[in-house]
C-alpha atoms as a PDB file:
ATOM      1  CA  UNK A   1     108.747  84.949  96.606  1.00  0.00           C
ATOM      2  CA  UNK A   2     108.524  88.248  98.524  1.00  0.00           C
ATOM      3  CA  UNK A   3     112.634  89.684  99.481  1.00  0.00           C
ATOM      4  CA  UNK A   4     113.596  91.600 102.477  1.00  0.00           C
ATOM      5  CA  UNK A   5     111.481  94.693 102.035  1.00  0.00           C
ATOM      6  CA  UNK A   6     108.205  92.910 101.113  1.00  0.00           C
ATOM      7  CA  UNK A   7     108.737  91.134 104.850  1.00  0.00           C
ATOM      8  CA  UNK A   8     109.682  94.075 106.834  1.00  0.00           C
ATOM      9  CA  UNK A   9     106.232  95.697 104.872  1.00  0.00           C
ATOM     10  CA  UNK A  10     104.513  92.993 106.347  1.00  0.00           C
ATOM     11  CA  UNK A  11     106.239  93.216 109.626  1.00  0.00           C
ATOM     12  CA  UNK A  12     105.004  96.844 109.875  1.00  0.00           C
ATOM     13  CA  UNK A  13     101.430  96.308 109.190  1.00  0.00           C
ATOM     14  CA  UNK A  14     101.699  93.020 111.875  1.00  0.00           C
ATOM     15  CA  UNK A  15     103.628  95.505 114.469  1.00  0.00           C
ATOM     16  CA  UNK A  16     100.529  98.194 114.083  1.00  0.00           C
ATOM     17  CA  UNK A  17      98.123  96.172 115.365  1.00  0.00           C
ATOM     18  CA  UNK A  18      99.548  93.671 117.522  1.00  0.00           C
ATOM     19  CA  UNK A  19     102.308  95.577 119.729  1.00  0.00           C
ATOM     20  CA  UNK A  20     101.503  96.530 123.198  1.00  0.00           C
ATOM     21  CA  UNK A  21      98.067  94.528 123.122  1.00  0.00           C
ATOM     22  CA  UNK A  22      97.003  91.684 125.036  1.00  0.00           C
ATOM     23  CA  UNK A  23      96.220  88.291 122.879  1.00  0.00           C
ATOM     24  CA  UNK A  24      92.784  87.157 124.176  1.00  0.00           C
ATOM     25  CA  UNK A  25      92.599  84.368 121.513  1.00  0.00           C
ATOM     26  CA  UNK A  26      94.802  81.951 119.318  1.00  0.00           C
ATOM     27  CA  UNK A  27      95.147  79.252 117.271  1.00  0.00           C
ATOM     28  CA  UNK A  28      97.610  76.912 116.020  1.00  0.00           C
ATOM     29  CA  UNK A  29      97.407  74.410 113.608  1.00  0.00           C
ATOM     30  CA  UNK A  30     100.235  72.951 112.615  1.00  0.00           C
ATOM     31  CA  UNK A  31     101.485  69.469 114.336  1.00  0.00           C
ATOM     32  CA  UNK A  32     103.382  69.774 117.339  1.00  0.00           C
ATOM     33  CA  UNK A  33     101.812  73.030 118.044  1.00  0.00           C
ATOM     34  CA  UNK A  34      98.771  72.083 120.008  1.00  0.00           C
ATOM     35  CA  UNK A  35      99.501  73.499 123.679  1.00  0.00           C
ATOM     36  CA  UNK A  36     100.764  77.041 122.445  1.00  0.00           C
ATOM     37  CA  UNK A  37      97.508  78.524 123.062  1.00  0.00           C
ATOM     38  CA  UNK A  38      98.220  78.475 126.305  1.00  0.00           C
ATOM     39  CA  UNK A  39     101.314  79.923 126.165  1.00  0.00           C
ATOM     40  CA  UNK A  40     100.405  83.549 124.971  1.00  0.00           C
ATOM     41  CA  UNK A  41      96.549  83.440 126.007  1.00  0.00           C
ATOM     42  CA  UNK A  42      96.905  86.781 128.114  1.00  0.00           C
ATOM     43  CA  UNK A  43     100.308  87.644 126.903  1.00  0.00           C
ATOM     44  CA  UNK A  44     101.152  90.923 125.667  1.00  0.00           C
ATOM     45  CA  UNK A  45     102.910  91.332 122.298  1.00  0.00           C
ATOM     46  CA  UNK A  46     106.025  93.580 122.657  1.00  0.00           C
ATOM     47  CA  UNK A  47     106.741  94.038 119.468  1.00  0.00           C
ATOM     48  CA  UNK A  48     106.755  93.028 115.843  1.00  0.00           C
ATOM     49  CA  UNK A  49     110.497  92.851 113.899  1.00  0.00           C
ATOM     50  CA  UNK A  50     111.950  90.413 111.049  1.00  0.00           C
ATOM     51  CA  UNK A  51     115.201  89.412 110.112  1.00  0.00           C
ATOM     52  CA  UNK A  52     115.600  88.381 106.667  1.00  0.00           C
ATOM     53  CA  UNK A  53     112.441  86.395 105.483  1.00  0.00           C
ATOM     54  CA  UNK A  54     111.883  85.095 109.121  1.00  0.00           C
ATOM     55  CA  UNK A  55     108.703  86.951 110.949  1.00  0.00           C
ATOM     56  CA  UNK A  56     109.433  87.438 114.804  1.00  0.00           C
ATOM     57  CA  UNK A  57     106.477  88.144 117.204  1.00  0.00           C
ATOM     58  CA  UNK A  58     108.052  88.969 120.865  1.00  0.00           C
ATOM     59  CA  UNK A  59     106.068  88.617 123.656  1.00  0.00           C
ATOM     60  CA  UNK A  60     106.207  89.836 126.967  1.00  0.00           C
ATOM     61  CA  UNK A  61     106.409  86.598 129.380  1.00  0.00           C
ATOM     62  CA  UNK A  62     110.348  86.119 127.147  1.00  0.00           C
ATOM     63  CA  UNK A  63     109.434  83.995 124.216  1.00  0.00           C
ATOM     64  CA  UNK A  64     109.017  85.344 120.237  1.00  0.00           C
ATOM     65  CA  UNK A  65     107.050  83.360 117.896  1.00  0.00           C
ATOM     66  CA  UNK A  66     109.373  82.674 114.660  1.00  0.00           C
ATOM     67  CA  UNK A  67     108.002  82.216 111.527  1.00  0.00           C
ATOM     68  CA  UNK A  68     109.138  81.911 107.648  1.00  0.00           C
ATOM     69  CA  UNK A  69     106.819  82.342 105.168  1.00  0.00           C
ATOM     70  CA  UNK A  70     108.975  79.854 103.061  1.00  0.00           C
ATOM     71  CA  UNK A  71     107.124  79.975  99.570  1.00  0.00           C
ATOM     72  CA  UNK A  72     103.699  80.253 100.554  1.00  0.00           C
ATOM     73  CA  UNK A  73     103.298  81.657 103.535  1.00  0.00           C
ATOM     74  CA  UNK A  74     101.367  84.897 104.123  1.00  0.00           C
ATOM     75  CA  UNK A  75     100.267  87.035 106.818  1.00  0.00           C
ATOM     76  CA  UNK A  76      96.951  88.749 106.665  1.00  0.00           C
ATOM     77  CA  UNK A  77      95.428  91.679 109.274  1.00  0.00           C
ATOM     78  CA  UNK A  78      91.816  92.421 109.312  1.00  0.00           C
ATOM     79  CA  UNK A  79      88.963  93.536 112.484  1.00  0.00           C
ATOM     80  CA  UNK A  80      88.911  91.193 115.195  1.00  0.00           C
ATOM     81  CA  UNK A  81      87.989  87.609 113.768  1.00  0.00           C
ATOM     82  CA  UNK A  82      87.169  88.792 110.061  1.00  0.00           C
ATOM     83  CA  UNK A  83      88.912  86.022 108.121  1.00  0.00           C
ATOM     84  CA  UNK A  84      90.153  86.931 104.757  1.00  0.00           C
ATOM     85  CA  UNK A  85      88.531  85.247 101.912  1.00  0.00           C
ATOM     86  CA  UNK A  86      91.258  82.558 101.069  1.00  0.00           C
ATOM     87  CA  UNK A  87      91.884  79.324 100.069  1.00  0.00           C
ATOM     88  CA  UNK A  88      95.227  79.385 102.100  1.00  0.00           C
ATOM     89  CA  UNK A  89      95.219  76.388 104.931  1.00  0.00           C
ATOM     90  CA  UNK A  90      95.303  78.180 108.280  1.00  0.00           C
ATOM     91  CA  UNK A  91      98.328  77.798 110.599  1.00  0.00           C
ATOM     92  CA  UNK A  92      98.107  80.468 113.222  1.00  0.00           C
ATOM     93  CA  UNK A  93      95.338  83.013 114.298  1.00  0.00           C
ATOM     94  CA  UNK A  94      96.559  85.947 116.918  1.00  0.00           C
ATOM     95  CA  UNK A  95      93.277  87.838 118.071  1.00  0.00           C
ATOM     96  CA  UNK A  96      93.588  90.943 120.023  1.00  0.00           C
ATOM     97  CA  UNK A  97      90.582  92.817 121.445  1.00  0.00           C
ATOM     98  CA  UNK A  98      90.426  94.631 118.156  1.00  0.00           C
ATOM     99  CA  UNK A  99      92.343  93.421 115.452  1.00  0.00           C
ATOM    100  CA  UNK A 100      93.557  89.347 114.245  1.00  0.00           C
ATOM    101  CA  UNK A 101      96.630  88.439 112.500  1.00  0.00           C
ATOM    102  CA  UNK A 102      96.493  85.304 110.531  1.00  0.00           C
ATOM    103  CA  UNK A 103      99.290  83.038 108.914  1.00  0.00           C
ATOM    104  CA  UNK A 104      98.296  81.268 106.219  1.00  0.00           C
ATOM    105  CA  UNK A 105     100.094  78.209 104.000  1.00  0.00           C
ATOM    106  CA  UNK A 106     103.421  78.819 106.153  1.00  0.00           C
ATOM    107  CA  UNK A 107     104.667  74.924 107.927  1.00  0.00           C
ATOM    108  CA  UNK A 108     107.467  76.676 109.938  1.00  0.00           C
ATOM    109  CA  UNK A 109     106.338  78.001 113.249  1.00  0.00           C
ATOM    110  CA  UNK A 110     107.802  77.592 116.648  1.00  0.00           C
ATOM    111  CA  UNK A 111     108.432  79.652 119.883  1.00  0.00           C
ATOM    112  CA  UNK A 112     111.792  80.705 120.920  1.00  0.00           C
ATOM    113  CA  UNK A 113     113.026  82.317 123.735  1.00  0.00           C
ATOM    114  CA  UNK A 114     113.685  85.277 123.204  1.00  0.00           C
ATOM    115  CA  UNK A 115     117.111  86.308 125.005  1.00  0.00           C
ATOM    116  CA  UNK A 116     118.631  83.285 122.880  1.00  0.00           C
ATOM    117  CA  UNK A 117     116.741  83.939 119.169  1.00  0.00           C
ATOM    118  CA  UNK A 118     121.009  84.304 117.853  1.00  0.00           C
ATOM    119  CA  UNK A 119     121.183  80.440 118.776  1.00  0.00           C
ATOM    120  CA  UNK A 120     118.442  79.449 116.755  1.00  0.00           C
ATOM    121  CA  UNK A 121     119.508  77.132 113.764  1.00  0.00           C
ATOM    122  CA  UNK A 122     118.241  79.059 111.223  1.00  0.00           C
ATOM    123  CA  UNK A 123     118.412  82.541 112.337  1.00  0.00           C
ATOM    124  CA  UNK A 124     122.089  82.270 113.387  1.00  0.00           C
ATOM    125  CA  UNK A 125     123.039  81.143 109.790  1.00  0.00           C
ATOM    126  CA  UNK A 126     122.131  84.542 108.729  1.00  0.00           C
ATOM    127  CA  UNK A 127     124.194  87.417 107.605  1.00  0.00           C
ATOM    128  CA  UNK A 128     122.889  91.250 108.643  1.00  0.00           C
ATOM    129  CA  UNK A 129     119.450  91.736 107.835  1.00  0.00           C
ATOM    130  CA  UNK A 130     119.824  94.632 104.656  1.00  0.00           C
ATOM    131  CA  UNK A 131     117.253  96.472 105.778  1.00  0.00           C
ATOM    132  CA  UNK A 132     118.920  96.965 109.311  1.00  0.00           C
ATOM    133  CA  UNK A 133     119.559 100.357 110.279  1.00  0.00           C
ATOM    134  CA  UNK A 134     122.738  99.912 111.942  1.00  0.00           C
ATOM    135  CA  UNK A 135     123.734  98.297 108.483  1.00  0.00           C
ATOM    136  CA  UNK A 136     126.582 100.290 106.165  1.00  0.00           C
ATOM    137  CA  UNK A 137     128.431 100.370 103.393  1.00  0.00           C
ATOM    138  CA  UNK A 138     131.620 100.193 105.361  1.00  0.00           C
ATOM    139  CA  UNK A 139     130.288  96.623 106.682  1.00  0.00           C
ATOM    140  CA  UNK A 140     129.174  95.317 103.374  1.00  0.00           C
ATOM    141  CA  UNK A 141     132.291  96.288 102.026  1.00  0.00           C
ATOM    142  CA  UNK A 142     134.194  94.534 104.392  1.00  0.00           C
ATOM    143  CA  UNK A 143     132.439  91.294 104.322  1.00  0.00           C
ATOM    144  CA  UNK A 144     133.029  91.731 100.422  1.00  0.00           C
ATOM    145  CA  UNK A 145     136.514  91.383 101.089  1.00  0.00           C
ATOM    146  CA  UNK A 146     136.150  89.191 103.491  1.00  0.00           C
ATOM    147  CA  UNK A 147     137.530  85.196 102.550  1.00  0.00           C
ATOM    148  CA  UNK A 148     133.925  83.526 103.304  1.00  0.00           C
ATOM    149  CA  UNK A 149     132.398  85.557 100.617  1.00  0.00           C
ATOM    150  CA  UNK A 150     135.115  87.254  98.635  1.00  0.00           C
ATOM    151  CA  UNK A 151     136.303  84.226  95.755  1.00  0.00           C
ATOM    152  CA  UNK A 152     132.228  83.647  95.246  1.00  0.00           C
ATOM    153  CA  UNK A 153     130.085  84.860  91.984  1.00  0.00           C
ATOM    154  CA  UNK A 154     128.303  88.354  92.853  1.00  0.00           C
ATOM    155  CA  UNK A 155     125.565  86.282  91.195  1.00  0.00           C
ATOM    156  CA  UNK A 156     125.655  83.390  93.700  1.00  0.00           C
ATOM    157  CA  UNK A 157     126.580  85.403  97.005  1.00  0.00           C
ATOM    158  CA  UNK A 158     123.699  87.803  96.307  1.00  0.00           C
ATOM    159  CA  UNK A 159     121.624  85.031  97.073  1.00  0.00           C
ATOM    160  CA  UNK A 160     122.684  83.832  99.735  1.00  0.00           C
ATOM    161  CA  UNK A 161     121.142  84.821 103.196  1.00  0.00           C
ATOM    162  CA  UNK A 162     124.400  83.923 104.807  1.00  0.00           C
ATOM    163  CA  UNK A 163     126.013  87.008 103.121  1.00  0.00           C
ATOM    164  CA  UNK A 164     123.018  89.764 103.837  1.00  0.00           C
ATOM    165  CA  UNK A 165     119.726  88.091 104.508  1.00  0.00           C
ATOM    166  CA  UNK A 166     116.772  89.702 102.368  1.00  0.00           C
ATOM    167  CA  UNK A 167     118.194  90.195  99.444  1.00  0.00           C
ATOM    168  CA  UNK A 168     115.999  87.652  96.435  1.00  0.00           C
ATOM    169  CA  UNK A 169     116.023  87.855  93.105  1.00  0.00           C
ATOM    170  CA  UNK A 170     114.851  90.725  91.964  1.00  0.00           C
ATOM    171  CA  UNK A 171     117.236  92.901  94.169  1.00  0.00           C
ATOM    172  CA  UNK A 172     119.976  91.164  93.447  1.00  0.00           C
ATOM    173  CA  UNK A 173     119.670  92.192  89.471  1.00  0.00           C
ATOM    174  CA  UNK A 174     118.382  95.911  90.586  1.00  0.00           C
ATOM    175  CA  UNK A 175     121.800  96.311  92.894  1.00  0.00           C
ATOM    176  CA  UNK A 176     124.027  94.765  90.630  1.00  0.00           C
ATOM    177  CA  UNK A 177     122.885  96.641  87.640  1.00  0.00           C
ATOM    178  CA  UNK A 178     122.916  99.903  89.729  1.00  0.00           C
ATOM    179  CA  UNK A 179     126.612  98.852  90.445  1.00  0.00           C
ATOM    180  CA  UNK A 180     127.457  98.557  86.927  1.00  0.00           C
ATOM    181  CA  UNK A 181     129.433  95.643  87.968  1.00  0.00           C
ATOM    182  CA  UNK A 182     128.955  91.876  85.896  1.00  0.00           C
ATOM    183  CA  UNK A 183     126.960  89.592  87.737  1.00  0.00           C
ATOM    184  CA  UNK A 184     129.620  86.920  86.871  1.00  0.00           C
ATOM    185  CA  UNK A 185     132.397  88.471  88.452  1.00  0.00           C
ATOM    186  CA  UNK A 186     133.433  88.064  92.078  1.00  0.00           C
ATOM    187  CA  UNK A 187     134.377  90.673  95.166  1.00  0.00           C
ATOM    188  CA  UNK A 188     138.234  90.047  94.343  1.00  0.00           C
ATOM    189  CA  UNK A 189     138.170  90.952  91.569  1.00  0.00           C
ATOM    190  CA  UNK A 190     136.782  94.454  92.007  1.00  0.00           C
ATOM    191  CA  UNK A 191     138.858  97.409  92.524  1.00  0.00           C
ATOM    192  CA  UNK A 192     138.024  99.530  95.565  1.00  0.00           C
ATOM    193  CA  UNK A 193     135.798 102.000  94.041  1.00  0.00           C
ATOM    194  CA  UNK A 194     133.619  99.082  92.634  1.00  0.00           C
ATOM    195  CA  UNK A 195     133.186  97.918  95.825  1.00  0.00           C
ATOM    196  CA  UNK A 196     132.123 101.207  97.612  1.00  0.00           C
ATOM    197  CA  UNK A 197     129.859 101.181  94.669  1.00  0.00           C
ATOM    198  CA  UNK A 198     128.385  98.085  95.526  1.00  0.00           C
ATOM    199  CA  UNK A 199     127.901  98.572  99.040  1.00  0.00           C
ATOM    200  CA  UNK A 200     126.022 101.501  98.391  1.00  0.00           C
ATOM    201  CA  UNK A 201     123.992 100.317  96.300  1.00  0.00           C
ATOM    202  CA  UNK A 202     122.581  96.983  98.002  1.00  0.00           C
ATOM    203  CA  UNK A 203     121.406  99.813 100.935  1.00  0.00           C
ATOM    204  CA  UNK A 204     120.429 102.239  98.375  1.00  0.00           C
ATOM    205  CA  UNK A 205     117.797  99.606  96.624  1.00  0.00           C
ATOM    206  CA  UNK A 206     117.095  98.002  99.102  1.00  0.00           C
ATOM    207  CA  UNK A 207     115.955 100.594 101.251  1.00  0.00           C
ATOM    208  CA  UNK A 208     113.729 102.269  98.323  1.00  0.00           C
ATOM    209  CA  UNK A 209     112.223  99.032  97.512  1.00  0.00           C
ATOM    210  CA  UNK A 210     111.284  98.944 101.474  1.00  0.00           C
ATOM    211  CA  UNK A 211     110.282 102.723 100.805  1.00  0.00           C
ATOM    212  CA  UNK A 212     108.299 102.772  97.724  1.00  0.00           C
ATOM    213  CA  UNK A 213     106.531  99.287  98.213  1.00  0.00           C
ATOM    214  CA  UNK A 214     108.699  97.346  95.851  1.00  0.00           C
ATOM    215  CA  UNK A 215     109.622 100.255  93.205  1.00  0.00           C
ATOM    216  CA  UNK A 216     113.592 100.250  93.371  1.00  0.00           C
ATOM    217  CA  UNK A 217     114.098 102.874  90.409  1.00  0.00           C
ATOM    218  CA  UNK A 218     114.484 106.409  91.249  1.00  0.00           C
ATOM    219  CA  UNK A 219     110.968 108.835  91.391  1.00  0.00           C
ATOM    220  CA  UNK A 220     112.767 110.430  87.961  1.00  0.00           C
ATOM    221  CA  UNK A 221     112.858 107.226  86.169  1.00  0.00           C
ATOM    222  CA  UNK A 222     109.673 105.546  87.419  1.00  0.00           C
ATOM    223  CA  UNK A 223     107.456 108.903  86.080  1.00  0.00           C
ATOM    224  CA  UNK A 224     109.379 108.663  82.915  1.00  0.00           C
ATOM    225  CA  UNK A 225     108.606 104.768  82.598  1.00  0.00           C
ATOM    226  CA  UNK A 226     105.210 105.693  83.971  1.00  0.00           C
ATOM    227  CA  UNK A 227     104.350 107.669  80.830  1.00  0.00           C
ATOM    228  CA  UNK A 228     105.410 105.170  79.022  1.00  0.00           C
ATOM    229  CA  UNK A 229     102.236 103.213  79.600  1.00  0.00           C
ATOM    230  CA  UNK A 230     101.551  99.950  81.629  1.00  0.00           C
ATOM    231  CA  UNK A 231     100.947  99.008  84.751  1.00  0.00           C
ATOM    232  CA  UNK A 232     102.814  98.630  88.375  1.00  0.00           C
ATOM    233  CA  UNK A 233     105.403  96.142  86.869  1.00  0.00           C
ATOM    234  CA  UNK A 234     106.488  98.494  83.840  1.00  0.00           C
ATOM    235  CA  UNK A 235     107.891 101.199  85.999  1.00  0.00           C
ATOM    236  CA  UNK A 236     109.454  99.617  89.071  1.00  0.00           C
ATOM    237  CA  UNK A 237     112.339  98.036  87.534  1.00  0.00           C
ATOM    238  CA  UNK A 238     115.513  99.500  85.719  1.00  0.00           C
ATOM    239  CA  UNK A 239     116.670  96.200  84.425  1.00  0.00           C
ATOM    240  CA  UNK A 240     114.591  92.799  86.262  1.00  0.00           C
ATOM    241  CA  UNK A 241     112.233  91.316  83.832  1.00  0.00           C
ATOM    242  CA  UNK A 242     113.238  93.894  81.460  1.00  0.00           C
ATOM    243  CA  UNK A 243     115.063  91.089  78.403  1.00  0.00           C
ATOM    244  CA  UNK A 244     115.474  92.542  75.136  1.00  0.00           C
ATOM    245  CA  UNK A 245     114.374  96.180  75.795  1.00  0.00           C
ATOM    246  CA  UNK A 246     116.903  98.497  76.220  1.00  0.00           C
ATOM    247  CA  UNK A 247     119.300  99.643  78.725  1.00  0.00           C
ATOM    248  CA  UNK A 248     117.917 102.830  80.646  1.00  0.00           C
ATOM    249  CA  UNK A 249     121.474 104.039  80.554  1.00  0.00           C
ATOM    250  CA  UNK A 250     123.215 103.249  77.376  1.00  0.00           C
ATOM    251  CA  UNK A 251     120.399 102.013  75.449  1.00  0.00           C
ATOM    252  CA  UNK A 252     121.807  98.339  75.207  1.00  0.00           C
ATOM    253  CA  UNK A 253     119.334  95.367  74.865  1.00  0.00           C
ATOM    254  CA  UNK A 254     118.757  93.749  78.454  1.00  0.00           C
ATOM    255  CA  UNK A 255     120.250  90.296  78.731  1.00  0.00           C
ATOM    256  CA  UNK A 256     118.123  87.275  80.659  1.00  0.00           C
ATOM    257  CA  UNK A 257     120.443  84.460  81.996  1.00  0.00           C
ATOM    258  CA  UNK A 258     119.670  81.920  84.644  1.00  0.00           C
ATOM    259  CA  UNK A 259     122.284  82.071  86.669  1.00  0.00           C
ATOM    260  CA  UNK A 260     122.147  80.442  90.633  1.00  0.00           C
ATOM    261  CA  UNK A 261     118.938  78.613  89.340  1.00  0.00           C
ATOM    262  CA  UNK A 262     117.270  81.858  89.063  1.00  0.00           C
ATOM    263  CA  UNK A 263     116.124  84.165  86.717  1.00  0.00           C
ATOM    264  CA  UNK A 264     119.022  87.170  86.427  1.00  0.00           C
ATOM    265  CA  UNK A 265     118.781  90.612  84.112  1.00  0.00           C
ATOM    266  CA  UNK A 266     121.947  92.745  82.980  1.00  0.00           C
ATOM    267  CA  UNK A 267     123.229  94.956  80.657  1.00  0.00           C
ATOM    268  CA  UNK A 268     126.672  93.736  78.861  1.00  0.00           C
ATOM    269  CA  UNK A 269     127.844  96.898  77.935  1.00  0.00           C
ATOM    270  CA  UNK A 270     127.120  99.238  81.467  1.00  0.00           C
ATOM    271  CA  UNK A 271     127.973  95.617  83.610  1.00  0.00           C
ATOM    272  CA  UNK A 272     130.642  94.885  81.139  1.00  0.00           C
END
């Protein structure tokens, strides 16, 4: 499932093309979705933006068309009514004079207006998107401490998009082993320089995933890995999907544990 900076990849590519043009063609497939055609036919898109997994196209008449990939869903650009060689069911074309935009495989699609998007139901369960540039350490530390979150599993709360929407499963691992802190353990239990630490971190990864197209170890580690042999996968991660080889710190074998009903990596001796 793509996280946070896989979205806001996607988000870029979508806000290239589409922002400040005029929509001279659409479709909608989904049920329930027949008439809104009509509603951007003519409309110019104002701009492109996600929070968390959720896609948000504003336009300029005051609605935004929210969307969640969910599992499946994908958004492709090509030229102007090109459609991408897929066996992904359809749910909504955007066609500008040059350029189309095309949702595939997604069912959650609906226009919102736009000056009340923090009332929707989903997008107003959701903590600070990570990738947000007004996002710090000083706020992710606080919400660490803060009672909601602070007697929950690192494990379990880096999961949950109620805490800092974006983060999935492969970040979580990447900013908890970059933390050195055990994925079992909770915020209260950490000492104030662990939780700096922390806070730092789930920026610091997330924002070079977002950066380097998914690669959240440093340029350093990723040539060494590199020349190591292997493909794309072998050198983005220091510790996800990394089980039984060792530790790029300490040299420790890699623990896998399935912890939150997903698939988590650690080292026991730098995490210990």
């Amino acid at each position: 499932m793509p996280e946070g900076p896989e979205i806001r990849l996607a988000a870029d590519r979508l806000h290239k093309v589409l922002a400040g043009q005029t929509i001279e063609d659409a479709e909608f497939t989904l049920p329930g979705t027949a008439r809104a055609r009509q509603r951007i036919l003519g409309k110019k898109v104002v701009r492109v933006t996600c929070h968390g997994k959720a896609m948000l196209t504003q336009f300029d008449h005051g609605e935004t068309l929210y969307s969640h990939n969910q599992l499946y869903g994908v958004w492709r650009v090509s030229k102007r009514d090109h459609v991408p060689d897929t066996n992904r069911k359809l749910r909504v074309a955007l066609h500008t004079k040059a350029h189309s935009a095309f949702l595939f495989s997604a069912t959650d699609v609906e226009f919102w207006p736009t000056d009340h998007l923090s009332e929707h139901p989903f997008l107003k369960k959701l903590g600070p998107d990570v990738l947000d540039e007004s996002l710090t350490p000083v706020t992710i530390a606080s919400r660490l401490r803060d009672k909601t979150f602070t007697r929950r599993s690192l494990a379990s709360l880096y999961l949950d998009q109620g805490f800092i929407a974006g983060i999935g499963n492969y970040l979580r691992t990447e900013i908890l082993f970059q933390a050195k802190v055990p994925p079992t353990s909770k915020p209260c239990d950490l000492n104030a320089t662990d939780i700096q630490r922390l806070a730092r971190a789930t920026i610091t990864i997330s924002q070079r995933s977002y950066k380097t197209r998914g690669v959240t170890v440093t340029q350093a580690t990723a040539r060494k890995l590199k020349a190591q042999g292997g493909g794309f996968e072998s050198y983005r991660f220091a510790a996800f999907g990394r089980a039984g080889k060792g530790c790029l710190n300490c040299g420790t074998k890699i623990i896998r544990e399935e912890i939150g009903a997903r698939r988590l990596y650690w080292c026991p001796r730098c995490q210990a």
